[in-house]
Protein backbone atom coordinates (compact mmCIF):
# COMPACT_ATOMS: atom_id res chain seq x y z
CA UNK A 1 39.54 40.28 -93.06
CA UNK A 2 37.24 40.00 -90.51
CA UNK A 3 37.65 41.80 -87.40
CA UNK A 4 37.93 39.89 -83.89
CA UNK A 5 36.33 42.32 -81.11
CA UNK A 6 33.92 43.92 -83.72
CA UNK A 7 30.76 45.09 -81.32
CA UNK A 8 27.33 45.55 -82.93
CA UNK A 9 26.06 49.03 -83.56
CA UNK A 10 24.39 50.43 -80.40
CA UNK A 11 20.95 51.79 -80.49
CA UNK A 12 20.14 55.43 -79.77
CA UNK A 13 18.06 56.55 -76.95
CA UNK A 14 14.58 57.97 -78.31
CA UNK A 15 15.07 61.51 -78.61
CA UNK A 16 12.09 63.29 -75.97
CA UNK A 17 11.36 65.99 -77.97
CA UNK A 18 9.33 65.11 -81.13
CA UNK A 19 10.51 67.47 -83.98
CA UNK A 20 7.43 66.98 -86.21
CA UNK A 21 5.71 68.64 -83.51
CA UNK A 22 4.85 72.22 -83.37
CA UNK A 23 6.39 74.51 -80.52
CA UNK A 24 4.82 77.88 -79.65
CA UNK A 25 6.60 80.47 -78.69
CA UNK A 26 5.16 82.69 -76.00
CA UNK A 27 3.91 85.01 -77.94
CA UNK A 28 2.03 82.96 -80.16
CA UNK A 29 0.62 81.20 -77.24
CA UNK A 30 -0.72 84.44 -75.61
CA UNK A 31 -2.61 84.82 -78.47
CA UNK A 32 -3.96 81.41 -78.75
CA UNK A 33 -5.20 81.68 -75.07
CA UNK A 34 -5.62 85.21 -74.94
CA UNK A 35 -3.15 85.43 -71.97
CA UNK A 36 -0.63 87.92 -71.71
CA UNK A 37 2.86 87.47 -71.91
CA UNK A 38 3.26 88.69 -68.31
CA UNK A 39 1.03 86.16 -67.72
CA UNK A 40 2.55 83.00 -68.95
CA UNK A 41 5.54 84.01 -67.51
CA UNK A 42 4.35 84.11 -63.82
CA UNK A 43 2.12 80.56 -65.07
CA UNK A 44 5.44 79.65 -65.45
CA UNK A 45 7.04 80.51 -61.94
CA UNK A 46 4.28 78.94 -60.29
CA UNK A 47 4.22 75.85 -61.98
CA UNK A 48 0.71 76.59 -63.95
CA UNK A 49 -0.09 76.69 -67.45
CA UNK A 50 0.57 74.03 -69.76
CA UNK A 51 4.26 72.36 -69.61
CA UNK A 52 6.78 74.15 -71.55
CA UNK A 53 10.21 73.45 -72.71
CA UNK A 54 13.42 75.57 -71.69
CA UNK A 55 15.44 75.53 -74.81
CA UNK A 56 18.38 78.89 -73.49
CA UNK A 57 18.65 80.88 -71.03
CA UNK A 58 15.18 83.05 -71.65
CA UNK A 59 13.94 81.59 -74.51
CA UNK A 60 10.72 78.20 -73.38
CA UNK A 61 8.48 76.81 -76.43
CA UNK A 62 5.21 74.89 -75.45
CA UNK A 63 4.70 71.91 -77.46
CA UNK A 64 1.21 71.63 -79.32
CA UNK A 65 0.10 68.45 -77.33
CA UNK A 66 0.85 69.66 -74.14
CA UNK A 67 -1.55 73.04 -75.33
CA UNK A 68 -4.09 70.89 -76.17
CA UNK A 69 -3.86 68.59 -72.76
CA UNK A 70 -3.94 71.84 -70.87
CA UNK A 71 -6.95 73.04 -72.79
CA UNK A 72 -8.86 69.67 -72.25
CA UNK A 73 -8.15 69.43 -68.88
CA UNK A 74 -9.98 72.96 -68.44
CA UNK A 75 -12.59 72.63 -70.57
CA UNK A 76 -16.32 72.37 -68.92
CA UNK A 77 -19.87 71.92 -69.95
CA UNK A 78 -21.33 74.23 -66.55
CA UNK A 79 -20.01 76.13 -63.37
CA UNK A 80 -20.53 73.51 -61.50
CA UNK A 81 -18.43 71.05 -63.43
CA UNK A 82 -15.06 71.22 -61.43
CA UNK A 83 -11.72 69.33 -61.34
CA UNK A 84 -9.07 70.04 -59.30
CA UNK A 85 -6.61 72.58 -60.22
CA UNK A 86 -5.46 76.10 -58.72
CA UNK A 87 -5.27 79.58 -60.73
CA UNK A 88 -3.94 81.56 -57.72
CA UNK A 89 -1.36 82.97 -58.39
């Protein structure tokens, strides 16, 4: 039997984070960029660096796209090739 106020199945928002994606931790990315640690973290504070994600408390993972974007964005062919972005800390 059939029944009256049945709804149809509601759709899911699309998740943001895409799990077949790879996340670096910090310390992997210091050694991809040959950063520091100490370094990230105050990238962090300030709002440089590539995006990250918080996932706890103390615990951020940087999504390989967002690497990658962050790399592009500062790579150059001379000195006097420059866009405009701010390392000062």
């Amino acid at each position: 039997m059939p029944r009256a106020n049945q709804k149809s199945p509601q759709k899911l928002p699309t998740p943001v984070l895409d799990l077949g994606e790879h996340y670096y931790t910090p310390k992997e990315l210091s050694g991809i960029l040959n950063l520091s640690m100490s370094t990230l973290a105050e990238y962090r504070r300030n709002g440089l660096g590539p995006q990250y994600i918080s996932v706890g408390y103390r615990s951020c993972r940087y999504a390989k796209t967002e690497v990658l974007k962050y790399i592009d964005e500062r790579t150059r062919a001379s000195t006097s090739a420059t866009k405009n972005y701010n390392l000062s800390l």
